[in-house]
Structures are given as structure tokens and as C-alpha cells.
PDB file of N, CA and C in Angstrom:
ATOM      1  N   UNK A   1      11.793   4.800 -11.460  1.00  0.00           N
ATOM      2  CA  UNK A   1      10.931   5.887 -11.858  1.00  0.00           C
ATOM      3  C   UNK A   1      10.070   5.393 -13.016  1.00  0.00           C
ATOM      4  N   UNK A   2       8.714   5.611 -12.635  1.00  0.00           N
ATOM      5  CA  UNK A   2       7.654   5.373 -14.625  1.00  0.00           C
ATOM      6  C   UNK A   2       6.983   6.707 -14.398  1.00  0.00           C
ATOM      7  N   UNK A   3       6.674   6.570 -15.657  1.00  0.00           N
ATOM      8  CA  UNK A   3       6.221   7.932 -16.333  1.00  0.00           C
ATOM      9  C   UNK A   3       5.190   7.511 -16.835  1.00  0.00           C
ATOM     10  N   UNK A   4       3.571   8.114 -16.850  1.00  0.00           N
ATOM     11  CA  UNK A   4       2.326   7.367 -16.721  1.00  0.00           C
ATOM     12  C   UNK A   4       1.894   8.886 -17.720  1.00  0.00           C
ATOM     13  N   UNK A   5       1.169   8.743 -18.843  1.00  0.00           N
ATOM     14  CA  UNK A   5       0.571   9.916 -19.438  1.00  0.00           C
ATOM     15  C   UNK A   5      -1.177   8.989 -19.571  1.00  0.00           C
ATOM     16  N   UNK A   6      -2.085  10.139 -19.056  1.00  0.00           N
ATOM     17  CA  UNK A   6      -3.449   9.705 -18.931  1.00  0.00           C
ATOM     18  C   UNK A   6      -4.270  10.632 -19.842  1.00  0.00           C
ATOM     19  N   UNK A   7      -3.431  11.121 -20.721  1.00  0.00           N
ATOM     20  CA  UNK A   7      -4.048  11.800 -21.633  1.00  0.00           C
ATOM     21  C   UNK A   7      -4.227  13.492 -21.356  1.00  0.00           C
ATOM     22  N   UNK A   8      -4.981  13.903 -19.809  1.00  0.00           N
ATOM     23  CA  UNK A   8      -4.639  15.716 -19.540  1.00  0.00           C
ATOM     24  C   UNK A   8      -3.586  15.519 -18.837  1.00  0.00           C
ATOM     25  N   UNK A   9      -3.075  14.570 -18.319  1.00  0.00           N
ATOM     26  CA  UNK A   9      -1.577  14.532 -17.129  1.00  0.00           C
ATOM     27  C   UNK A   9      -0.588  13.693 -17.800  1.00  0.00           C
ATOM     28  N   UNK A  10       0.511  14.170 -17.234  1.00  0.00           N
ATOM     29  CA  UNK A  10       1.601  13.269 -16.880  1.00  0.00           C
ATOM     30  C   UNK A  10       2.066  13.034 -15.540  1.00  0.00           C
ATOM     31  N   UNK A  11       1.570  11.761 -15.176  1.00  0.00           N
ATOM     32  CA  UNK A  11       2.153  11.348 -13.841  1.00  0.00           C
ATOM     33  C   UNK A  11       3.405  10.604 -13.584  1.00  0.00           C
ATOM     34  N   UNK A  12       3.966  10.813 -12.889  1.00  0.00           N
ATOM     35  CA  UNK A  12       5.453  10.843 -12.112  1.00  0.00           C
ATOM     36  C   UNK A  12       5.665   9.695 -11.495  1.00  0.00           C
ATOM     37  N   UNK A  13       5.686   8.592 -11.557  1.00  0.00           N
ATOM     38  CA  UNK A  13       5.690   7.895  -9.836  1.00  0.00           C
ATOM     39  C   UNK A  13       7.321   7.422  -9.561  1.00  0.00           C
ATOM     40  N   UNK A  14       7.986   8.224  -8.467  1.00  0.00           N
ATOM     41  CA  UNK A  14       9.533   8.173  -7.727  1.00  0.00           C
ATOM     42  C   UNK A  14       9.741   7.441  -7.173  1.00  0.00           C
ATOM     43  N   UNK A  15      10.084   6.451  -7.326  1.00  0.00           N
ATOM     44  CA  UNK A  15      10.610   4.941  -5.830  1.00  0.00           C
ATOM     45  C   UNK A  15      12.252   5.162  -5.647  1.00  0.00           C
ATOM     46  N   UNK A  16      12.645   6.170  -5.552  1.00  0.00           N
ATOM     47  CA  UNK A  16      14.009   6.512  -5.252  1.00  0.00           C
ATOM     48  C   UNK A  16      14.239   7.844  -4.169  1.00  0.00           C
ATOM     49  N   UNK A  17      14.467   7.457  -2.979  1.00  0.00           N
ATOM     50  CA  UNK A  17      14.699   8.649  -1.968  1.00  0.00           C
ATOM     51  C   UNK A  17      15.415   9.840  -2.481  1.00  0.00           C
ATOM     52  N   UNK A  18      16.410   9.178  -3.488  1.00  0.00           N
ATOM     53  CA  UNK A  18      17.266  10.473  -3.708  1.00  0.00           C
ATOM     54  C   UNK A  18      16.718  11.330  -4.229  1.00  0.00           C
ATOM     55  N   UNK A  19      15.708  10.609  -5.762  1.00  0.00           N
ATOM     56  CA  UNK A  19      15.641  11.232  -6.875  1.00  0.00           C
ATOM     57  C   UNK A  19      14.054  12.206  -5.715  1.00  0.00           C
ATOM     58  N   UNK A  20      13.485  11.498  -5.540  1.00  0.00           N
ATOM     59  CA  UNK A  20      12.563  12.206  -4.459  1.00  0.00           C
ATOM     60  C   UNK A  20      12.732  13.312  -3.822  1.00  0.00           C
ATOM     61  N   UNK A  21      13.824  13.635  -2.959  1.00  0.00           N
ATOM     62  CA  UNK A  21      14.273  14.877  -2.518  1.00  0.00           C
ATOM     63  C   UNK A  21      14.782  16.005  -3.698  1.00  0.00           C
ATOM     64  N   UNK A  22      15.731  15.288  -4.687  1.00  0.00           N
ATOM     65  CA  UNK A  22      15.862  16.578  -5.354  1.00  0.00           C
ATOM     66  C   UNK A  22      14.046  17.088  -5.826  1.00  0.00           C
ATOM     67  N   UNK A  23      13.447  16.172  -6.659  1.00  0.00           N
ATOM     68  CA  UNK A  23      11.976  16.653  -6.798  1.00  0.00           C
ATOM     69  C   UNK A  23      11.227  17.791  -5.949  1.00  0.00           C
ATOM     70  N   UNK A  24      11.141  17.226  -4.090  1.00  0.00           N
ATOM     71  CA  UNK A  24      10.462  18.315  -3.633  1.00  0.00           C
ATOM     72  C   UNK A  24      11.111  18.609  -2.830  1.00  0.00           C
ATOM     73  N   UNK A  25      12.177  18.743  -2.408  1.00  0.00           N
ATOM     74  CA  UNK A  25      12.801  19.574  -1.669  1.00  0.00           C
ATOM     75  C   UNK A  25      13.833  20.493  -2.310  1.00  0.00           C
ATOM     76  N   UNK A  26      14.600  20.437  -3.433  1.00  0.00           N
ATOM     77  CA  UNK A  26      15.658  21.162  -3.717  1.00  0.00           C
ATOM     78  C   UNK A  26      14.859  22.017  -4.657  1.00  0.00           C
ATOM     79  N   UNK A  27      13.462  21.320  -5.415  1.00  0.00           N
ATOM     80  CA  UNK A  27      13.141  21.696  -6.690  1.00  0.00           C
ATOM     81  C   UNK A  27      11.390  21.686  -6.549  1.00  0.00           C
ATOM     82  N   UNK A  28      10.724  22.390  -5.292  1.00  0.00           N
ATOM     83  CA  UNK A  28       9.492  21.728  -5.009  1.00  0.00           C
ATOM     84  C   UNK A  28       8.454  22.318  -6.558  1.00  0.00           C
ATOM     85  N   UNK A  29       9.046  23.631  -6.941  1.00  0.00           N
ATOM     86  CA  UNK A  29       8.300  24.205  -7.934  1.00  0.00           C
ATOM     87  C   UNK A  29       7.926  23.573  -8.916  1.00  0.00           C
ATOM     88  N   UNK A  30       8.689  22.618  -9.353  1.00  0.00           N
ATOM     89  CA  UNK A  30       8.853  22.040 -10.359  1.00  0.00           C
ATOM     90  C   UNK A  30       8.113  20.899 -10.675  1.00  0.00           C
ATOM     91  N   UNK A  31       7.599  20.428  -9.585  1.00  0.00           N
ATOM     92  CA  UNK A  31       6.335  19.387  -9.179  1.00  0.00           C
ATOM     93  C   UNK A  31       5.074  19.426  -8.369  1.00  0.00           C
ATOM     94  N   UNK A  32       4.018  19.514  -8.736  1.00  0.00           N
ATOM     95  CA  UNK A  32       2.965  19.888  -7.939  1.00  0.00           C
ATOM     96  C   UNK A  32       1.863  18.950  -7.134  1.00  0.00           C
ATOM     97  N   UNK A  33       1.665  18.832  -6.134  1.00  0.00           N
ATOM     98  CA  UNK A  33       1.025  17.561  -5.924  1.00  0.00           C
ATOM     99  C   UNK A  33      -0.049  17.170  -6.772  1.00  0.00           C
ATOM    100  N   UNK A  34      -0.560  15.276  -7.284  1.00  0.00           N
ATOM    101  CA  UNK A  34      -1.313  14.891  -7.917  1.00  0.00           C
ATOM    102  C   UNK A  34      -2.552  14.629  -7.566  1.00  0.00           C
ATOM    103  N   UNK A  35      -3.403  15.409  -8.201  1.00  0.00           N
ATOM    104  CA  UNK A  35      -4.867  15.149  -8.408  1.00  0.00           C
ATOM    105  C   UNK A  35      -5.748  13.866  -7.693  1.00  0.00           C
ATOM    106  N   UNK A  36      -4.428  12.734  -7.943  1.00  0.00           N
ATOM    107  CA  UNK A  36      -4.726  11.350  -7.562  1.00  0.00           C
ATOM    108  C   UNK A  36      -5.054  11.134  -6.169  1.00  0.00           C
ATOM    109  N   UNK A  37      -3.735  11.754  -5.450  1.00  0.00           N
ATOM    110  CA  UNK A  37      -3.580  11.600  -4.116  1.00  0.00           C
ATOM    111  C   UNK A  37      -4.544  12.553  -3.069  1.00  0.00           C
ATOM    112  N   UNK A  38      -5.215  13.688  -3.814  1.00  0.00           N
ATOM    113  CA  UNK A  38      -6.307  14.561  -3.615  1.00  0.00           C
ATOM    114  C   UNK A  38      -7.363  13.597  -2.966  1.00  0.00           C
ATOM    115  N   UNK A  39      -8.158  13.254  -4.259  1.00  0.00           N
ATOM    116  CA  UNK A  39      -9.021  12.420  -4.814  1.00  0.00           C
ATOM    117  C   UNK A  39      -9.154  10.614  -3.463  1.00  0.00           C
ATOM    118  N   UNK A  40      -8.338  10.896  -3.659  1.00  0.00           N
ATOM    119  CA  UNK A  40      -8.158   9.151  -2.949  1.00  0.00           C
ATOM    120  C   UNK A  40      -7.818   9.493  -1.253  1.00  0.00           C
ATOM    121  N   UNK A  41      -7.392  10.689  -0.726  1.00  0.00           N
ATOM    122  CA  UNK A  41      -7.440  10.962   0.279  1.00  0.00           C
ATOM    123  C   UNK A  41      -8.880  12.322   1.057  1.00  0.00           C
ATOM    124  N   UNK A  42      -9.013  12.493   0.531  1.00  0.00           N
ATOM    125  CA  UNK A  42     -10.225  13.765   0.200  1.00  0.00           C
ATOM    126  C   UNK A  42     -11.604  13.112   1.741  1.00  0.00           C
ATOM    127  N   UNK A  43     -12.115  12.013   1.265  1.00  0.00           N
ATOM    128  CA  UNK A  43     -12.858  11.705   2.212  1.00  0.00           C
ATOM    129  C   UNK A  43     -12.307  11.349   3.843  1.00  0.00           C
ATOM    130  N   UNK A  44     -11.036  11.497   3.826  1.00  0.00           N
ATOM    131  CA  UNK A  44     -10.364  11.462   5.123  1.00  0.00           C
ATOM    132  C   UNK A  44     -10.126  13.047   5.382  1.00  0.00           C
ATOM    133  N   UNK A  45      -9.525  13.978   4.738  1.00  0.00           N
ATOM    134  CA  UNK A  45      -8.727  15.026   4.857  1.00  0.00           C
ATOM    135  C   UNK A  45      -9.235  15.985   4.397  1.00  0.00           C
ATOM    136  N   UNK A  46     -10.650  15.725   3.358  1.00  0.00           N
ATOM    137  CA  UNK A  46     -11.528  17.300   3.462  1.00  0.00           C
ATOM    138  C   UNK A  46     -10.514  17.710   2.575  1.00  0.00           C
ATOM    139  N   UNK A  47     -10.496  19.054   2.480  1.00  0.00           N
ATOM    140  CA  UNK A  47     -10.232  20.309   1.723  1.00  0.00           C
ATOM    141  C   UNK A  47      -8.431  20.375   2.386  1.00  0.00           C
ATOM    142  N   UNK A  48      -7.882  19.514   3.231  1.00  0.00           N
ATOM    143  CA  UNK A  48      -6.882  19.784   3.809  1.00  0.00           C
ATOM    144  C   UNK A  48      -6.271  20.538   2.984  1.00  0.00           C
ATOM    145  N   UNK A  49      -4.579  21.464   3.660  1.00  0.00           N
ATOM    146  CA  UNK A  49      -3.815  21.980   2.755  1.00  0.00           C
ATOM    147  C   UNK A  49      -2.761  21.170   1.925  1.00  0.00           C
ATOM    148  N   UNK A  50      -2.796  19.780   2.776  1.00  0.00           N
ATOM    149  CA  UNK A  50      -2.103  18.877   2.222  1.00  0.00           C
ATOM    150  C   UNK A  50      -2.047  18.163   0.514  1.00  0.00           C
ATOM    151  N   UNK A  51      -2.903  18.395   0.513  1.00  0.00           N
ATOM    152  CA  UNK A  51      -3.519  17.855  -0.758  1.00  0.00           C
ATOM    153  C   UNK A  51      -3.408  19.360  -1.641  1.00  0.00           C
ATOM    154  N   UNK A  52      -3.775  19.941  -1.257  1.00  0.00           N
ATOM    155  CA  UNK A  52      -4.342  21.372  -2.109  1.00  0.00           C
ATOM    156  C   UNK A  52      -3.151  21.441  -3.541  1.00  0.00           C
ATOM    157  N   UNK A  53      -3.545  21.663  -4.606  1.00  0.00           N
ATOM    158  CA  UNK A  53      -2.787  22.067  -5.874  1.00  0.00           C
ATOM    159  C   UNK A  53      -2.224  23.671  -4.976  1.00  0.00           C
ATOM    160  N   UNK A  54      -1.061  23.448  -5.341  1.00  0.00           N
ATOM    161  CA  UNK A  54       0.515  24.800  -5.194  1.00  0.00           C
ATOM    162  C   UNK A  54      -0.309  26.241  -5.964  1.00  0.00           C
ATOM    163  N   UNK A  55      -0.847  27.214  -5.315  1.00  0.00           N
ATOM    164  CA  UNK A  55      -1.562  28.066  -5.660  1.00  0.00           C
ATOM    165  C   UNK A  55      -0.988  29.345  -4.691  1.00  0.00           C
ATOM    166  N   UNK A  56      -1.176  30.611  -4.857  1.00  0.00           N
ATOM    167  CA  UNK A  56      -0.853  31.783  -4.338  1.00  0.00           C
ATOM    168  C   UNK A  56      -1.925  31.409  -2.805  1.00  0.00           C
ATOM    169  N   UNK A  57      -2.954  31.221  -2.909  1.00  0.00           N
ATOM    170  CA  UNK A  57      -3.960  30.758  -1.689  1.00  0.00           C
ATOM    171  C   UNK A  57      -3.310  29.939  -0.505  1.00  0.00           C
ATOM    172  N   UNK A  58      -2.748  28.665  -1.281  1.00  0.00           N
ATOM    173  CA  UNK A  58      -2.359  27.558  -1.033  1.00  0.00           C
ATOM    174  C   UNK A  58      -0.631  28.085   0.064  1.00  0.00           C
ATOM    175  N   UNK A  59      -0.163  28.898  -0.799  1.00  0.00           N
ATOM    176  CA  UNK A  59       1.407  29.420  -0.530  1.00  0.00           C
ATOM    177  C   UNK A  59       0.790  30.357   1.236  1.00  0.00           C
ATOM    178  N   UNK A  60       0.516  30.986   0.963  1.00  0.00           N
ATOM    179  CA  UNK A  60      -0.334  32.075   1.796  1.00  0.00           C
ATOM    180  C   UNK A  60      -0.902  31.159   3.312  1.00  0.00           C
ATOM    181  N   UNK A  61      -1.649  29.829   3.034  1.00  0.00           N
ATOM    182  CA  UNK A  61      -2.058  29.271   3.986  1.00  0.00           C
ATOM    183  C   UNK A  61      -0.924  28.509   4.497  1.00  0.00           C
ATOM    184  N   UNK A  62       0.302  28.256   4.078  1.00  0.00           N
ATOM    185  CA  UNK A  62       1.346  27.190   4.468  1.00  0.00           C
ATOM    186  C   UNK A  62       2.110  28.023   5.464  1.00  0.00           C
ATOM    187  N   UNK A  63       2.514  29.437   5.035  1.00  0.00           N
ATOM    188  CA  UNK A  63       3.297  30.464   5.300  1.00  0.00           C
ATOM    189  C   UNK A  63       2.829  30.745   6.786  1.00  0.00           C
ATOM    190  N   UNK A  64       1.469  30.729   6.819  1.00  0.00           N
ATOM    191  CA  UNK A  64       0.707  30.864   8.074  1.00  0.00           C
ATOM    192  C   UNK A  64       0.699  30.019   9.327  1.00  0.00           C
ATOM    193  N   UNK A  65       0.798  28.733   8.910  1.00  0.00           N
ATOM    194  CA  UNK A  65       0.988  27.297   9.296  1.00  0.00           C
ATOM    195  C   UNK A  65       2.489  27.251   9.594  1.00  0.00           C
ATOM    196  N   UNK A  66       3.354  27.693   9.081  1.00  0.00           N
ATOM    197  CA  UNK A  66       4.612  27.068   8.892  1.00  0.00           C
ATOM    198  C   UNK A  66       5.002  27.187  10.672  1.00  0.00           C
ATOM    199  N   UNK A  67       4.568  29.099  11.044  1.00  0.00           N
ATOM    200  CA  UNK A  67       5.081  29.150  12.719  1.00  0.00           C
ATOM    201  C   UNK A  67       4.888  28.253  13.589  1.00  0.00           C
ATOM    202  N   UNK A  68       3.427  27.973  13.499  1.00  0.00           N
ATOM    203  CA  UNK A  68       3.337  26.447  14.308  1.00  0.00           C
ATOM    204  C   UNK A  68       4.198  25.411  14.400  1.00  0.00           C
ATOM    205  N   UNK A  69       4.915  24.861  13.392  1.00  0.00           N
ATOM    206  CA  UNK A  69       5.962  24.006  13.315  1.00  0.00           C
ATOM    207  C   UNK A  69       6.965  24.250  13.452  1.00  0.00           C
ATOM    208  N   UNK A  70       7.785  25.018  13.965  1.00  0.00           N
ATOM    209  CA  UNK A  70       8.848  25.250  14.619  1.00  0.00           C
ATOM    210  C   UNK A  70       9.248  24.255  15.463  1.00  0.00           C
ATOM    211  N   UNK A  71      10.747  23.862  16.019  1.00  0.00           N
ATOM    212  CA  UNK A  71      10.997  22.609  16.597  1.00  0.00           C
ATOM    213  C   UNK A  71      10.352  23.667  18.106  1.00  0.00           C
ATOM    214  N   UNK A  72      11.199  24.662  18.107  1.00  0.00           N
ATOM    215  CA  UNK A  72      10.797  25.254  19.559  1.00  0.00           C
ATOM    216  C   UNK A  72       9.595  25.263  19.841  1.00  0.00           C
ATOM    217  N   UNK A  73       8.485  25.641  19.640  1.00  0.00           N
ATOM    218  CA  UNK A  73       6.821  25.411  19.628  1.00  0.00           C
ATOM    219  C   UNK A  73       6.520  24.226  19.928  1.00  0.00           C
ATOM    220  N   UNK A  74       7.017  23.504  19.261  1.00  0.00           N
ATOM    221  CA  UNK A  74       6.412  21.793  19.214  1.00  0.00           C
ATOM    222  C   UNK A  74       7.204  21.313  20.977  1.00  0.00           C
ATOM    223  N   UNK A  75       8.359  21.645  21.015  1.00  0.00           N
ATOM    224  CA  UNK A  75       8.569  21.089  22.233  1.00  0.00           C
ATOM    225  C   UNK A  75       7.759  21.458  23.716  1.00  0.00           C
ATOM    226  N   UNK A  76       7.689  23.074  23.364  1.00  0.00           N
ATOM    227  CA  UNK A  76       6.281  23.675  24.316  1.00  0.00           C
ATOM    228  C   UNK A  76       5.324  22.908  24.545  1.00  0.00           C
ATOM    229  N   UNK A  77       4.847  22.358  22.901  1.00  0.00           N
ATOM    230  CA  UNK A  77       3.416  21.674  23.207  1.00  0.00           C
ATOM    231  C   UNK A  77       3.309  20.376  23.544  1.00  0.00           C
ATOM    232  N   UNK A  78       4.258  19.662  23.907  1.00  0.00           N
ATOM    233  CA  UNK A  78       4.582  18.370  24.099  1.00  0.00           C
ATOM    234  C   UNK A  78       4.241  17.850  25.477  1.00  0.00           C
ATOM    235  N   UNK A  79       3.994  18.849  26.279  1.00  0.00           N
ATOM    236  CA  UNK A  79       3.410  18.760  27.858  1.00  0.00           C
ATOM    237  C   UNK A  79       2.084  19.095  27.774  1.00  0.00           C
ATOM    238  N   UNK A  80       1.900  19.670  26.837  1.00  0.00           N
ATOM    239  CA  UNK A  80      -0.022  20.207  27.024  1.00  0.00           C
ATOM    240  C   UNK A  80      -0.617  18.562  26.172  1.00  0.00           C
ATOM    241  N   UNK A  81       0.068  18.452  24.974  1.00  0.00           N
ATOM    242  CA  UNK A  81      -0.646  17.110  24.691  1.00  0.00           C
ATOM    243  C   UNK A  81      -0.661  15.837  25.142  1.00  0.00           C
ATOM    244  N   UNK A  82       0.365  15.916  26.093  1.00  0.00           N
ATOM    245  CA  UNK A  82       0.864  14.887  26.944  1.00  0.00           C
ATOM    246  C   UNK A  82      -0.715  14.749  27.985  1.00  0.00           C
ATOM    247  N   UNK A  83      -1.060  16.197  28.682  1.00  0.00           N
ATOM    248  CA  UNK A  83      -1.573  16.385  29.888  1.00  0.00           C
ATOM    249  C   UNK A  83      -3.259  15.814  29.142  1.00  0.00           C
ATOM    250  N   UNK A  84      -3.462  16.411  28.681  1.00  0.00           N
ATOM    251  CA  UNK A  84      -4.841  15.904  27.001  1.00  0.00           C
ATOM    252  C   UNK A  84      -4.889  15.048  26.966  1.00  0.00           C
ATOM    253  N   UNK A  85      -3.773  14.230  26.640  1.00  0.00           N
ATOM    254  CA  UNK A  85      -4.174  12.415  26.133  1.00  0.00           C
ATOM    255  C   UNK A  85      -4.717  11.518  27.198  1.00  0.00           C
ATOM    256  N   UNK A  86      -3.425  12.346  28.728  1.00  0.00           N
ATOM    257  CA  UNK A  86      -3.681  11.607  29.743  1.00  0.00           C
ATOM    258  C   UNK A  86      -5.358  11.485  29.884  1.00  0.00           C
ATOM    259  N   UNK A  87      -5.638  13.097  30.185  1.00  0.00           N
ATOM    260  CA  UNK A  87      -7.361  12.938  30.550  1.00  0.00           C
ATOM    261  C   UNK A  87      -7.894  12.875  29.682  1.00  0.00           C
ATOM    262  N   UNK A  88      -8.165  12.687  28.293  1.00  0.00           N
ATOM    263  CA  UNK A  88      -9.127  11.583  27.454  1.00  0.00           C
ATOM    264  C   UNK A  88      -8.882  10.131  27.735  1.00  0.00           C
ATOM    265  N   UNK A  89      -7.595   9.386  28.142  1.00  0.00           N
ATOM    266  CA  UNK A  89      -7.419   8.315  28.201  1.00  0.00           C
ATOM    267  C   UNK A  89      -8.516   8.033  29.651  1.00  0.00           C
ATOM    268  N   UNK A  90      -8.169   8.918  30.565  1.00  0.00           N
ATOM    269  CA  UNK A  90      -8.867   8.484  31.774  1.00  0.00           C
ATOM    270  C   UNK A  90     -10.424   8.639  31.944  1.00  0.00           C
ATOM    271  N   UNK A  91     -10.970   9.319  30.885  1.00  0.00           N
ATOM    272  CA  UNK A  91     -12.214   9.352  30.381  1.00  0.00           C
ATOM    273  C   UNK A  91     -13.023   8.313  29.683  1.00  0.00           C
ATOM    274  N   UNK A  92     -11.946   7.783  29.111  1.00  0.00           N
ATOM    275  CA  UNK A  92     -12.310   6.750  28.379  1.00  0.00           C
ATOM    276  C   UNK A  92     -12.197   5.376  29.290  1.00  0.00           C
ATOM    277  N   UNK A  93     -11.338   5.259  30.268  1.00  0.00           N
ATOM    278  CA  UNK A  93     -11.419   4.603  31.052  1.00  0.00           C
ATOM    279  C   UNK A  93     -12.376   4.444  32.077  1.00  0.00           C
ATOM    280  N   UNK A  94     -13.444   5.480  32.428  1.00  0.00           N
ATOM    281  CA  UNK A  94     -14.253   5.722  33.013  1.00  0.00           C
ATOM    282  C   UNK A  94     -15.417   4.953  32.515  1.00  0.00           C
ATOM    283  N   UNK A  95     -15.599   5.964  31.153  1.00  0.00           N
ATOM    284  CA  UNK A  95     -16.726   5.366  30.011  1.00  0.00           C
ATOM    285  C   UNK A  95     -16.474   3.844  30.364  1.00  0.00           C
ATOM    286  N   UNK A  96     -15.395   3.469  29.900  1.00  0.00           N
ATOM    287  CA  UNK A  96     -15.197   1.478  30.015  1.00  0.00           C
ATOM    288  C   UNK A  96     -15.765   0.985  31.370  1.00  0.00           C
ATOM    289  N   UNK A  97     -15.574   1.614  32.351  1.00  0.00           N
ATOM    290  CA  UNK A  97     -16.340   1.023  33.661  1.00  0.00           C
ATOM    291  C   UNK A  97     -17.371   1.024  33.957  1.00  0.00           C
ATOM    292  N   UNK A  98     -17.754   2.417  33.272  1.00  0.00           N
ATOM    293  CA  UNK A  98     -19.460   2.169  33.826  1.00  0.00           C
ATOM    294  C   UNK A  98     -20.315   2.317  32.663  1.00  0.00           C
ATOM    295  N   UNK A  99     -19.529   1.418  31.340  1.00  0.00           N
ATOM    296  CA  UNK A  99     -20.517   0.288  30.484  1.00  0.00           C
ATOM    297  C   UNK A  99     -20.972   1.637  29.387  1.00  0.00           C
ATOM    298  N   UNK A 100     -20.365   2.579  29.012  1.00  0.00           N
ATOM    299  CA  UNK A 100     -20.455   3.412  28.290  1.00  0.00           C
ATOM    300  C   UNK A 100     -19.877   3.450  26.902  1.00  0.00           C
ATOM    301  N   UNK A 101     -20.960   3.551  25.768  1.00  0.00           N
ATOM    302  CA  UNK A 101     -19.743   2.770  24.582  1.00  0.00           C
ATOM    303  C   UNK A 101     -19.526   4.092  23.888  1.00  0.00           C
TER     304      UNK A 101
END
């Protein structure tokens, strides 16, 4: 574990699984995601919720999200994305034949 102060923060950085889980899983309140990882992922991920600072907004949009992730749901959707990949793959295989980039 180091402990990094940048003057408005104190940053955290965990290289221990254990100490890691108690952090955000037993104790997520208690740590909020960093600014850093925002910042440095942002031009991939947009406004994602992933990134987002722990906010009443933030709580509200996860809560919403969370049904989707259900193991039961996900196994539902495991044949529709299956059936999807197939026909983009075979699309793309098409494109490749007749010289389409």
C-alpha cells in the first residue's frame, strides 16, 4: 500500500487483494473512485457511470443498472448475443470478400 498526497487529494494506491476487498466491497463508502482514473479513461468511456464520483445521481443510475446484471438475465442474453456476433461476424466476412474495408 503507498499513500500519495498531491496537495487537494490523498491518493490510495492497494496492491493487496485482501486489503482491496475490505476497501470496496465490505467498506465501498469509505472510498470513492479517483479523479485519476476518470481523467485517463474519459476519452474511451465518456461520462460512463464507471468512473462517475459516488453521488445521490450516481447511486440512482447504478440502482437502475444493477437489474440488468442479474446472473438470471445475463444467461437469457447469452443466446441473443451469441446470434449478433454470429451475423456481424458473417457481415464482416462478406465485406472481406467483396473488397469492402
Amino acid at each position: 500500500m503507498v499513500l500519495f498526497n498531491t496537495g487537494n487529494d490523498v491518493i490510495l494506491v492497494v496492491n493487496s487483494p485482501a486489503m482491496f476487498n475490505e476497501f470496496y466491497n465490505t467498506k465501498p463508502k469509505l472510498v470513492d473512485k479517483s479523479i485519476i482514473n476518470s481523467n485517463v479513461f474519459k476519452p474511451l468511456m465518456q461520462q460512463s457511470i464507471l468512473f462517475s464520483q459516488t453521488t445521490d445521481q450516481w447511486a440512482a443510475r447504478r440502482k437502475t443498472l444493477a437489474a440488468a446484471f442479474y446472473k438470471d438475465k445475463l444467461h437469457k442474453m447469452v443466446e441473443v448475443i451469441r446470434t449478433c456476433s454470429r451475423q456481424e461476424l458473417q457481415k464482416w466476412k462478406q465485406d472481406l470478400a467483396n473488397g469492402i474495408d
